[in-house]
Protein backbone atom coordinates (compact mmCIF):
# COMPACT_ATOMS: atom_id res chain seq x y z
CA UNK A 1 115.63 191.75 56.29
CA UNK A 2 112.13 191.17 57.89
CA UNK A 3 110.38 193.86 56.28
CA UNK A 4 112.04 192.69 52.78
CA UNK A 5 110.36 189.25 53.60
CA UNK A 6 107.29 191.16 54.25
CA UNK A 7 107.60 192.79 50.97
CA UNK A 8 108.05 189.77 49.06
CA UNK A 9 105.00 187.73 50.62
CA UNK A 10 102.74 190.66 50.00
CA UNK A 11 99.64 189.44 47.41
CA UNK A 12 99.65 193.37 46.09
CA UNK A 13 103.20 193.05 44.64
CA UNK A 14 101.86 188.98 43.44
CA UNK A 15 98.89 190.98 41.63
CA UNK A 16 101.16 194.09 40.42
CA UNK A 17 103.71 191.55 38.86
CA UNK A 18 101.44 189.36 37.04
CA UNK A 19 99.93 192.36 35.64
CA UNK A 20 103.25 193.63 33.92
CA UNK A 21 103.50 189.90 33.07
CA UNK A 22 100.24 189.78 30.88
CA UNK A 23 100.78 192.98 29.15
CA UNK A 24 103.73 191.68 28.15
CA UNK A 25 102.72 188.82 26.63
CA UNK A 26 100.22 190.62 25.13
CA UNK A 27 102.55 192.37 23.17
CA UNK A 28 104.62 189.31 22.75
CA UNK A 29 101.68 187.51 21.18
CA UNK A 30 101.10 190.82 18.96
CA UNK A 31 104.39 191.78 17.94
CA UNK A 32 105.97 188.49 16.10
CA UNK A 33 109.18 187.49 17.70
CA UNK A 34 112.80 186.69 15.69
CA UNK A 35 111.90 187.89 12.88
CA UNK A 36 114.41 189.92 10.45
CA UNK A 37 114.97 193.65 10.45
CA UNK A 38 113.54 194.26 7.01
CA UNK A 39 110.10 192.48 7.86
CA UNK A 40 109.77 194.55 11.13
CA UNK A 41 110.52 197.85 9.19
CA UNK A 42 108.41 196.91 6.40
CA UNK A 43 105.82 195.78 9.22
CA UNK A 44 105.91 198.63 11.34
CA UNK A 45 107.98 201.64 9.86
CA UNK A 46 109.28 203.95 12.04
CA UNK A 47 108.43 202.07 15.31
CA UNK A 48 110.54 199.40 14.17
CA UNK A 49 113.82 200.47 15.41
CA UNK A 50 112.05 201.61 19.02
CA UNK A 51 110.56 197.75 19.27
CA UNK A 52 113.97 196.59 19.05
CA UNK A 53 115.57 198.65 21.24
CA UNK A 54 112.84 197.38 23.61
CA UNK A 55 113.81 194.06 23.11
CA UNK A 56 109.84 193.87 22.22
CA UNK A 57 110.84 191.18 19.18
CA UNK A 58 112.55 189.10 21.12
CA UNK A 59 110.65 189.82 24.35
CA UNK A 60 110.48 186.03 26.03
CA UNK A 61 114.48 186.24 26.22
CA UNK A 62 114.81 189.74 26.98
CA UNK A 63 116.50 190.51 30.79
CA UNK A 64 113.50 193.09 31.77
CA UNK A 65 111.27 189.90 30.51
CA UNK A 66 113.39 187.00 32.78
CA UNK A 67 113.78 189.46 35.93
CA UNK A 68 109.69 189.81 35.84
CA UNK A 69 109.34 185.72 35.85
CA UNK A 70 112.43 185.85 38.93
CA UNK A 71 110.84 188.17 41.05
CA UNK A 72 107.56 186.50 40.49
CA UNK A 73 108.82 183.41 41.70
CA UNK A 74 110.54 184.99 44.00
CA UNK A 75 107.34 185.99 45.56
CA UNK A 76 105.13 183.21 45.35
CA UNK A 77 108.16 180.72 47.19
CA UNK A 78 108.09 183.88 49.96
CA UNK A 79 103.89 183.39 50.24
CA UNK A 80 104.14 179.74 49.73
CA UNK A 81 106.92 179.05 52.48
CA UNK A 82 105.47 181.58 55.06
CA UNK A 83 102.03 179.99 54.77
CA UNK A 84 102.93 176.34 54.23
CA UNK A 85 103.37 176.53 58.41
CA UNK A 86 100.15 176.61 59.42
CA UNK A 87 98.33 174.83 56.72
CA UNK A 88 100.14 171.63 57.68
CA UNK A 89 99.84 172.25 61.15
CA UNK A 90 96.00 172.64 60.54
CA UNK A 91 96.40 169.32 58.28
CA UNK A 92 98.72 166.75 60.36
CA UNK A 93 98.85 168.27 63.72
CA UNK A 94 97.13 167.21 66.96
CA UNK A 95 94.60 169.84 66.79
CA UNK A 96 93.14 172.85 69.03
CA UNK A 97 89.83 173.47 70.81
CA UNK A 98 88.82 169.55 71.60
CA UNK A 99 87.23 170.61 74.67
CA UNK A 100 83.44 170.30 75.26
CA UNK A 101 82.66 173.81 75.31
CA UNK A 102 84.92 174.83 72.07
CA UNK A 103 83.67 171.93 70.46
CA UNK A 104 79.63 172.59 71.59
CA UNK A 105 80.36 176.54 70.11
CA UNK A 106 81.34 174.99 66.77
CA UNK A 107 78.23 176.01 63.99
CA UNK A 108 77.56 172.65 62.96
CA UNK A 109 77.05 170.58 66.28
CA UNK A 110 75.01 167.70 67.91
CA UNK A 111 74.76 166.33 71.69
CA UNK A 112 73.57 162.77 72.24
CA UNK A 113 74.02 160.11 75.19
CA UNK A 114 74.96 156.71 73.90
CA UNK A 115 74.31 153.67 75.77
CA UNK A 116 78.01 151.61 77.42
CA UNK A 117 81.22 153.25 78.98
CA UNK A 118 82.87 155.77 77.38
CA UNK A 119 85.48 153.34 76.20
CA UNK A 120 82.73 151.14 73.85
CA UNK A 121 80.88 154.62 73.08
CA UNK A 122 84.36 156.22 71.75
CA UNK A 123 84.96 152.37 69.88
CA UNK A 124 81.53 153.27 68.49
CA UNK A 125 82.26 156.75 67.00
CA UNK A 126 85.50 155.56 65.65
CA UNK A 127 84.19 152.91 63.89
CA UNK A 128 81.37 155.57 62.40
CA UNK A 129 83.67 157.54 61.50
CA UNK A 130 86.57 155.22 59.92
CA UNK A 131 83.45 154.07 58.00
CA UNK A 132 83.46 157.07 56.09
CA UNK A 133 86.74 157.70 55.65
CA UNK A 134 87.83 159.64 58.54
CA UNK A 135 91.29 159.02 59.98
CA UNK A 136 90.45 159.23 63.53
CA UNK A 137 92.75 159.59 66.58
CA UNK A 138 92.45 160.07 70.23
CA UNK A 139 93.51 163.64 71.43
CA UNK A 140 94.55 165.09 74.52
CA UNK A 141 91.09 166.57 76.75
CA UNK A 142 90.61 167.05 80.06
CA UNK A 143 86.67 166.69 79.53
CA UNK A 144 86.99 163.05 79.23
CA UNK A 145 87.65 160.59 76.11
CA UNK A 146 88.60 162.94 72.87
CA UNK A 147 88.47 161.97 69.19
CA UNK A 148 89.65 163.89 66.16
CA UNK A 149 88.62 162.91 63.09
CA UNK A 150 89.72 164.54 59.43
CA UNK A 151 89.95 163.52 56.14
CA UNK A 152 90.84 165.29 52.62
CA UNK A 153 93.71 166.71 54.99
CA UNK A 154 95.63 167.55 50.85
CA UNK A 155 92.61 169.91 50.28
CA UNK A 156 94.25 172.11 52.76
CA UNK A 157 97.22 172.37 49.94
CA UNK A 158 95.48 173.07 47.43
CA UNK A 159 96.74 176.41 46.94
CA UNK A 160 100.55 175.47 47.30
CA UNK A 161 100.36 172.25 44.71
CA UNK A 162 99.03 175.62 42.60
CA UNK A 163 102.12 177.83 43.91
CA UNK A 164 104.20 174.79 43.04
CA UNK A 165 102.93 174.39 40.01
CA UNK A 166 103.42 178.50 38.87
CA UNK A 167 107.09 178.09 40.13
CA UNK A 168 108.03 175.16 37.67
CA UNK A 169 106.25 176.70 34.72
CA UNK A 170 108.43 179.98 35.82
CA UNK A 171 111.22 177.90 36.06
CA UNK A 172 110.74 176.36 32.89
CA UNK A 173 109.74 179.83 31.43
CA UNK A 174 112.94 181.05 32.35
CA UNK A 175 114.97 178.06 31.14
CA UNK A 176 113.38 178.04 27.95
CA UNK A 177 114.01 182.41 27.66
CA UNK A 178 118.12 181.48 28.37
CA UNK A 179 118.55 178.44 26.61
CA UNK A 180 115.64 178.08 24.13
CA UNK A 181 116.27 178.70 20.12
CA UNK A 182 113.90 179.86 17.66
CA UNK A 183 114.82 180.15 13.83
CA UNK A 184 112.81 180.30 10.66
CA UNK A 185 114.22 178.57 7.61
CA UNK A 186 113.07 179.33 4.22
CA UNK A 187 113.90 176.52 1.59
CA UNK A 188 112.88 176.05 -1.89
CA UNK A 189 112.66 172.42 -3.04
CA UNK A 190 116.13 170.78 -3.72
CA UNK A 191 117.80 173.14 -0.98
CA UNK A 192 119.51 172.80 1.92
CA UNK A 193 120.31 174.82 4.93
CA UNK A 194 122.47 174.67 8.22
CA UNK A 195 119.75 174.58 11.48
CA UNK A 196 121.62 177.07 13.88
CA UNK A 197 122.68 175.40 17.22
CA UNK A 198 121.44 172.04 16.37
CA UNK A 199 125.00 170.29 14.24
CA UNK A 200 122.76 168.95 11.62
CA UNK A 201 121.12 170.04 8.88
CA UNK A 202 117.68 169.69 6.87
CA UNK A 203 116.62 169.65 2.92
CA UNK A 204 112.89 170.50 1.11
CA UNK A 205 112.67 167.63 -0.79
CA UNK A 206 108.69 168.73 -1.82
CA UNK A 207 106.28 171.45 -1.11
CA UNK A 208 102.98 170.98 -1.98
CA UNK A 209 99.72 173.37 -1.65
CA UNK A 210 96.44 171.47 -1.19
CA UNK A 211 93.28 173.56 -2.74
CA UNK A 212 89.73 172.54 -1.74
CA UNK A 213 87.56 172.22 -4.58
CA UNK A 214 86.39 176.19 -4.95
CA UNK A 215 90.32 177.31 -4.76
CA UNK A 216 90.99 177.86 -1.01
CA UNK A 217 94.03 176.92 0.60
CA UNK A 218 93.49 173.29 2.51
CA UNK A 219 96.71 172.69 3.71
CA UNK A 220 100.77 173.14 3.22
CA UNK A 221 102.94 170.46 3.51
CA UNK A 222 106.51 169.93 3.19
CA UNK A 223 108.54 167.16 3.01
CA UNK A 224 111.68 167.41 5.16
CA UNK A 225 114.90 165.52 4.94
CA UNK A 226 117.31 165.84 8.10
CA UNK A 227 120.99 165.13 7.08
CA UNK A 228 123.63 164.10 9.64
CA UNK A 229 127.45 163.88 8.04
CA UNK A 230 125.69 164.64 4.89
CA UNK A 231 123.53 161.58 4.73
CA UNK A 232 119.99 161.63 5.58
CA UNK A 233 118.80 160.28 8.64
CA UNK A 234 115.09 160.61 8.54
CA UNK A 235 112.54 162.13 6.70
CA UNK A 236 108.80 163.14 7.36
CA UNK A 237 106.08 164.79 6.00
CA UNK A 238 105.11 168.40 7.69
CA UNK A 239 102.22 170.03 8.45
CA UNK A 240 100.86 172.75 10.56
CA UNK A 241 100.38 171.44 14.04
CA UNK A 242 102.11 168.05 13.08
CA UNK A 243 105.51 169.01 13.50
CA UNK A 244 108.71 167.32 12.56
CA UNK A 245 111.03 166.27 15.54
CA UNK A 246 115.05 165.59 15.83
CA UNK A 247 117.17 166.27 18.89
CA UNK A 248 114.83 168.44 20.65
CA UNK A 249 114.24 170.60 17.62
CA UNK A 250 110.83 171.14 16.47
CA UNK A 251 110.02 172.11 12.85
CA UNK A 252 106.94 173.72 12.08
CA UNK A 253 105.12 174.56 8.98
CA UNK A 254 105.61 178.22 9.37
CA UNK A 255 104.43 179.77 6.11
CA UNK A 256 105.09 179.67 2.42
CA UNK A 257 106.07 182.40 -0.16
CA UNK A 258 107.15 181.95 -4.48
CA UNK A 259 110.74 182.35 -4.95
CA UNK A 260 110.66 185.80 -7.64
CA UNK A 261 114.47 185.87 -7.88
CA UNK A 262 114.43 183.43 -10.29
CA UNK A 263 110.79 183.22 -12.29
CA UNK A 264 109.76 182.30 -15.51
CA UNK A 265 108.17 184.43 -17.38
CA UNK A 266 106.30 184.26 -20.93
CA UNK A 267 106.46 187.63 -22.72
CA UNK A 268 104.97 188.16 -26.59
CA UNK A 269 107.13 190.03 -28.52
CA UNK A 270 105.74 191.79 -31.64
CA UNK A 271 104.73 194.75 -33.92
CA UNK A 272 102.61 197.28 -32.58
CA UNK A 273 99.43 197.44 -34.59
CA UNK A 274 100.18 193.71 -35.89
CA UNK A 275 98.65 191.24 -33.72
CA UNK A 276 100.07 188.37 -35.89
CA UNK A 277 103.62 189.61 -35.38
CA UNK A 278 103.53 188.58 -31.71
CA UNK A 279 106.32 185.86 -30.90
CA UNK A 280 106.22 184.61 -27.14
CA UNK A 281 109.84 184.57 -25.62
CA UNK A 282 110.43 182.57 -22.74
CA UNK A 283 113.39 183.17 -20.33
CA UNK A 284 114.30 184.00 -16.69
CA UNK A 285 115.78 187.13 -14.82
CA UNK A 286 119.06 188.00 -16.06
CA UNK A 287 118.60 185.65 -19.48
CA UNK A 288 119.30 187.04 -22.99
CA UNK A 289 117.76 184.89 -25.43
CA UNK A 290 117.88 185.24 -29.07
CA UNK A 291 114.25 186.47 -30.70
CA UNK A 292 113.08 185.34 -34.38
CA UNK A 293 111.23 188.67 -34.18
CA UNK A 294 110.12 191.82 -35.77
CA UNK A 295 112.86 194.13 -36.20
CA UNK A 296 114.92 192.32 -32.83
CA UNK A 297 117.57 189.63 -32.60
CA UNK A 298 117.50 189.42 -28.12
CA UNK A 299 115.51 189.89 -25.25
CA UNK A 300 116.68 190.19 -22.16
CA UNK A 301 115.20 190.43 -18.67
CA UNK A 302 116.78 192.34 -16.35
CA UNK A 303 114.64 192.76 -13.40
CA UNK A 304 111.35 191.38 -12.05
CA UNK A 305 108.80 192.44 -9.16
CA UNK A 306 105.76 190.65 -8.19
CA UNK A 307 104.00 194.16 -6.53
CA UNK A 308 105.65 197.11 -9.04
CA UNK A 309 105.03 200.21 -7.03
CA UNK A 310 107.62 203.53 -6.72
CA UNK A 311 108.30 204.43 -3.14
CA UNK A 312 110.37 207.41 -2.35
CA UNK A 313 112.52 209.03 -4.85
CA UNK A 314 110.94 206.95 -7.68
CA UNK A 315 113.00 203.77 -6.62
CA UNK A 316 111.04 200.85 -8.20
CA UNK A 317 109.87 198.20 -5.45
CA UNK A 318 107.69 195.69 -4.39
CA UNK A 319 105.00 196.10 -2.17
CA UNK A 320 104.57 192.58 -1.30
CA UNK A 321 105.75 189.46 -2.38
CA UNK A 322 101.60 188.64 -3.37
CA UNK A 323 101.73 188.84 -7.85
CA UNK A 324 99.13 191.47 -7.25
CA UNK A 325 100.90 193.92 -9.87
CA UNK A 326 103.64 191.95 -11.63
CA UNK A 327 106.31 194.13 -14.02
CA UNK A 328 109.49 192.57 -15.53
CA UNK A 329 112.15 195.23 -16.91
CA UNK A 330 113.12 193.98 -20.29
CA UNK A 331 115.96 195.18 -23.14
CA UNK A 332 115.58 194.43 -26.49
CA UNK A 333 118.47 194.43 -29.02
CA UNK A 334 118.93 194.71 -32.65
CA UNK A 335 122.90 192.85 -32.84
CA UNK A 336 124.60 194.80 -30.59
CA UNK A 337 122.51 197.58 -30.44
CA UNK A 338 120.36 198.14 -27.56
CA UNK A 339 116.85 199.17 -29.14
CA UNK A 340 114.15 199.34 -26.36
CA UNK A 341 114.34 198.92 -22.59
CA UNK A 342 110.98 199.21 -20.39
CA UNK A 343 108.84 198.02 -17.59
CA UNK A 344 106.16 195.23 -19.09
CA UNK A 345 103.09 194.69 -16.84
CA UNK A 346 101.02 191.77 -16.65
CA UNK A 347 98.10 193.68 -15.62
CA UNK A 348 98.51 197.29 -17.52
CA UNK A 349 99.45 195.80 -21.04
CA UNK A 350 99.58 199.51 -22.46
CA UNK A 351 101.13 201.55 -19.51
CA UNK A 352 104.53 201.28 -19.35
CA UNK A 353 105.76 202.14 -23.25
CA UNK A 354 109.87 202.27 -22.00
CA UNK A 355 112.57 204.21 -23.43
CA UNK A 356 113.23 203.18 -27.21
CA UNK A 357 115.10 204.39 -29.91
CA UNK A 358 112.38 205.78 -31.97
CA UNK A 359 113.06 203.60 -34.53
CA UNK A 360 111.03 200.25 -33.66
CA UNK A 361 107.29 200.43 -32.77
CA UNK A 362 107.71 197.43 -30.78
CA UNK A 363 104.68 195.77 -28.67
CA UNK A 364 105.53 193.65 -25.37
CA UNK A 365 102.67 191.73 -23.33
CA UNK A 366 103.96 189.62 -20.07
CA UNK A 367 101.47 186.66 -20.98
CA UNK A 368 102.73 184.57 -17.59
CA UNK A 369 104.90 184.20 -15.23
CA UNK A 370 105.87 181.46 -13.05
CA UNK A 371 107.50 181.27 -9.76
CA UNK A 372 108.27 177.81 -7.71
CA UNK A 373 106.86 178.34 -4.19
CA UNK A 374 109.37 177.93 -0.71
CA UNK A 375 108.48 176.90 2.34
CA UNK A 376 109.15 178.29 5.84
CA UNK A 377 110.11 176.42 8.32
CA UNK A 378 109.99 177.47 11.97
CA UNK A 379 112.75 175.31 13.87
CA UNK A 380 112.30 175.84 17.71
CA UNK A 381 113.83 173.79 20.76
CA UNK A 382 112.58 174.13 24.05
CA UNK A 383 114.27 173.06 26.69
CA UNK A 384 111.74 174.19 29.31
CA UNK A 385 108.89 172.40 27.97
CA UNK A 386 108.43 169.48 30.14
CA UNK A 387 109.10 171.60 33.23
CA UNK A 388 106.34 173.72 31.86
CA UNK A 389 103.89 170.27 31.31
CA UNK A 390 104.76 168.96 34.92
CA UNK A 391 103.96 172.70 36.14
CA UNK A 392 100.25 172.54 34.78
CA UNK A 393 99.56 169.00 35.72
CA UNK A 394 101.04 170.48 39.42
CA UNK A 395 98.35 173.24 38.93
CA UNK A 396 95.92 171.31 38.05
CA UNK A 397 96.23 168.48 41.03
CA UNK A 398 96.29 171.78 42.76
CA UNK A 399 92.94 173.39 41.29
CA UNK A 400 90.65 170.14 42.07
CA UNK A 401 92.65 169.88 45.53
CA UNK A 402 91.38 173.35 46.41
CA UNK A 403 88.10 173.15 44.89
CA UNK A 404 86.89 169.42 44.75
CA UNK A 405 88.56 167.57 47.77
CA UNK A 406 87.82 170.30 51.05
CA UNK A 407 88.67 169.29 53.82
CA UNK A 408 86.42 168.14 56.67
CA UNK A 409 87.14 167.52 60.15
CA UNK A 410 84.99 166.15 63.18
CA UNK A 411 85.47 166.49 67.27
CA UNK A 412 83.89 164.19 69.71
CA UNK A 413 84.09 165.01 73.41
CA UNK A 414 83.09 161.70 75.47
CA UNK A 415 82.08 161.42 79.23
CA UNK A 416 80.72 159.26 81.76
CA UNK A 417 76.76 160.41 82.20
CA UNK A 418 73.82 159.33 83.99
CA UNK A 419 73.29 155.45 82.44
CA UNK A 420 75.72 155.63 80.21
CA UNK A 421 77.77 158.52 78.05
CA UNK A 422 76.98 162.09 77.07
CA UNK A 423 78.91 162.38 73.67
CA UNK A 424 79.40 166.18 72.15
CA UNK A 425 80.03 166.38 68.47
CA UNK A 426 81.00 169.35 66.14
CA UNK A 427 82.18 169.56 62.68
CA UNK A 428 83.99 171.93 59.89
CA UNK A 429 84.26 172.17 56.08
CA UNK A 430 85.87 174.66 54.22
CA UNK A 431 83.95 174.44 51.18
CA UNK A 432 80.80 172.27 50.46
CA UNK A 433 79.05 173.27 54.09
CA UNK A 434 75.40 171.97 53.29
CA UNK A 435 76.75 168.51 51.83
CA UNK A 436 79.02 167.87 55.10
CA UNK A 437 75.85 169.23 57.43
CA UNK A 438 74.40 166.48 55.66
CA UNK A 439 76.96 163.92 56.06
CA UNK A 440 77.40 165.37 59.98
CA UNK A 441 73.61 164.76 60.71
CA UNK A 442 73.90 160.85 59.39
CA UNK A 443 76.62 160.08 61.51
CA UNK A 444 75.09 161.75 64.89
CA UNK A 445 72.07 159.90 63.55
CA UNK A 446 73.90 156.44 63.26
CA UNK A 447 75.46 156.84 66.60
CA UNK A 448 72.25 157.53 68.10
CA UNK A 449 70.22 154.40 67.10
CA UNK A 450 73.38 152.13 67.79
CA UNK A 451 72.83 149.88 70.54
């Protein structure tokens, strides 16, 4: 059991755990996390199905993840409590070595005789020292009258308010891993969807795209609904990094993306050869509408993708959902008669000629196409956020603690001497040694001109 304690208060195992700890949320921070199965294999291919069985996309929840942050904190209570002991000791307790000859060995020192008993003399230093701030208190000598004086006594905890701190933000690290939720909702406008683990729900109402003046993307902003029994409750305006918040749930502005299920799309229909033939037909996927056109009564659309590229075994497919190659796959018909069917592309007028009948020279142009945009929005609750926020403020009390309030202390060994009393003063910072010789030299200096 001992050497298991000694295990766990090592600092090698502290440093060897936070280690694995970055590195892994390095590749949290890399890899994006919840996300669907198609997006990581469209993302990363092969390596997909490896990164899940990893549990590397959902890596903050995963058990390897969790039993990292335990036995981290696991550790740093073992360091904490087995050093905690001393430190207070050194900070509250009577004190060691207030003899005259430990306290005349001490590096920064002074010896002066001050006029009066011992009694007024140690009134004296008292009073010096409660001047500056020293909580000063008579200890146990057997070299006459013995004063310890200390002050900044929390510097000495600097370190554990840190410890302290690390533990809560672990704790609220691993309550967040267990009970947090993280979902990503993507709405068109009008639409409504079902926010899992939260018993209410939220609508798009708008989605607008702001454009500075030379075309680049300002900001994205959707405005969100959230509906209780059906009726809406409340509804804001969201941004990215002005989230929307309801019962703990945060909505984000995730991303945006155009809805190409549906489009609509503007395609001239006409005579090859006759420019003045051209008719423009306007419909949506899976429309047949009738044509007052050369040689056709319909048109119909049957399929459209914004990136037209063939993958393996020919299959048509988008590369992205960016319009940078746009292709609709259109019929046309003569009555009943299917006459032409073909891919149309926005950008490659003249490449794809489709399989007709032989017996209409017909000419198709996709003049434009438009898609209404959707929103994303990431919905996230975090129950171990304000254990996380009361964790840094503990590491930060602890950070100035350990660097900006050290600790100093001051011994005085008092005895009767020849006409009045030989007084023996040493002193000890941990940090800041030159200011507190400095401080330590004014005080023996004040005591010595005192009547």
């Amino acid at each position: 059991m001992r050497s298991l304690w000694k295990s766990f208060a090592s600092v090698k195992l502290a440093i060897f755990l936070i280690i694995l700890l970055v590195l892994a949320s390095v590749l949290g921070t890399l890899i994006p996390q919840g996300r669907s199965a198609e997006e990581y294999a469209a993302r990363y291919g092969d390596l997909a199905g490896l990164f899940v069985r990893l549990q590397l996309t959902n890596l903050y929840r995963s058990p390897w993840f969790l039993t990292l942050l335990f036995l981290f904190a696991v550790n740093l209570s073992v360091c904490t409590v087995t050093r905690l002991g001393p430190k207070l000791r050194r900070a509250f307790g009577p004190g060691t070595g207030t003899d005259a000859g430990s306290v005349a060995a001490m590096k920064v020192r002074g010896r002066l005789r001050m006029a009066g008993p011992t009694g007024a003399a140690a009134a004296r230093v008292a009073q010096e020292l409660g001047s500056r701030r020293y909580a000063v208190r008579a200890a146990g000598g057997d070299d006459g009258t013995v004063l310890l004086a200390r002050k900044r006594r929390l510097g000495w905890l600097g370190s554990d308010a840190v410890h302290l701190g690390l533990l809560v933000i672990l704790a609220g690290g691993i309550v967040s891993g267990l009970a947090g939720r993280r979902s990503h909702l993507a709405l068109v406008e009008g639409q409504t969807a079902d926010v899992p683990h939260a018993g209410f729900r939220v609508r798009l109402d708008r989605f607008e795209t702001e454009l500075y003046p030379q075309g680049g993307v300002k900001a994205w902003k959707s405005t969100v609904s959230v509906l209780e029994d059906g009726e809406p409750v409340r509804t804001e305006i969201v941004k990215v990094n002005r989230p929307l918040i309801h019962r703990g749930f945060h909505f984000y502005q995730s991303s945006y993306g155009w809805d190409w299920e549906n489009p609509k799309l503007e395609i001239a229909v006409g005579t090859k050869g006759e420019p003045a033939s051209a008719r423009s037909v306007f419909l949506r996927t899976g429309e047949r509408v009738p044509v007052d056109g050369p040689g056709i009564t319909h048109l119909s659309a049957l399929r459209f993708v914004p990136d037209f590229v063939l993958g393996e075994g020919n299959r048509v497919q988008s590369r992205s959902r960016e319009p940078r190659n746009p292709a609709v796959l259109v019929e046309a018909w003569r009555g009943e008669e299917r006459v032409y069917t073909g891919w149309v592309f926005a950008k490659f007028p003249d490449f794809g000629d489709g399989h007709g009948d032989g017996r209409a020279a017909l000419s198709f142009v996709l003049k434009d196409l438009q898609a209404g945009q959707y929103s994303v929005l990431e919905a996230a609750k975090d129950p171990g956020a304000g254990l996380i926020w009361v964790g840094c403020l503990f590491v930060t009390a602890g950070v100035f603690l350990a660097f900006y309030w050290t600790p100093r202390e001051i011994r005085a060994v008092l005895a009767p001497g020849a006409g009045g009393t030989e007084a023996t003063l040493g002193g000890f910072a941990a940090k800041g040694r030159d200011a507190f010789r400095s401080e330590f030299e004014a005080v023996c200096e004040s005591l010595r001109r005192a009547p």
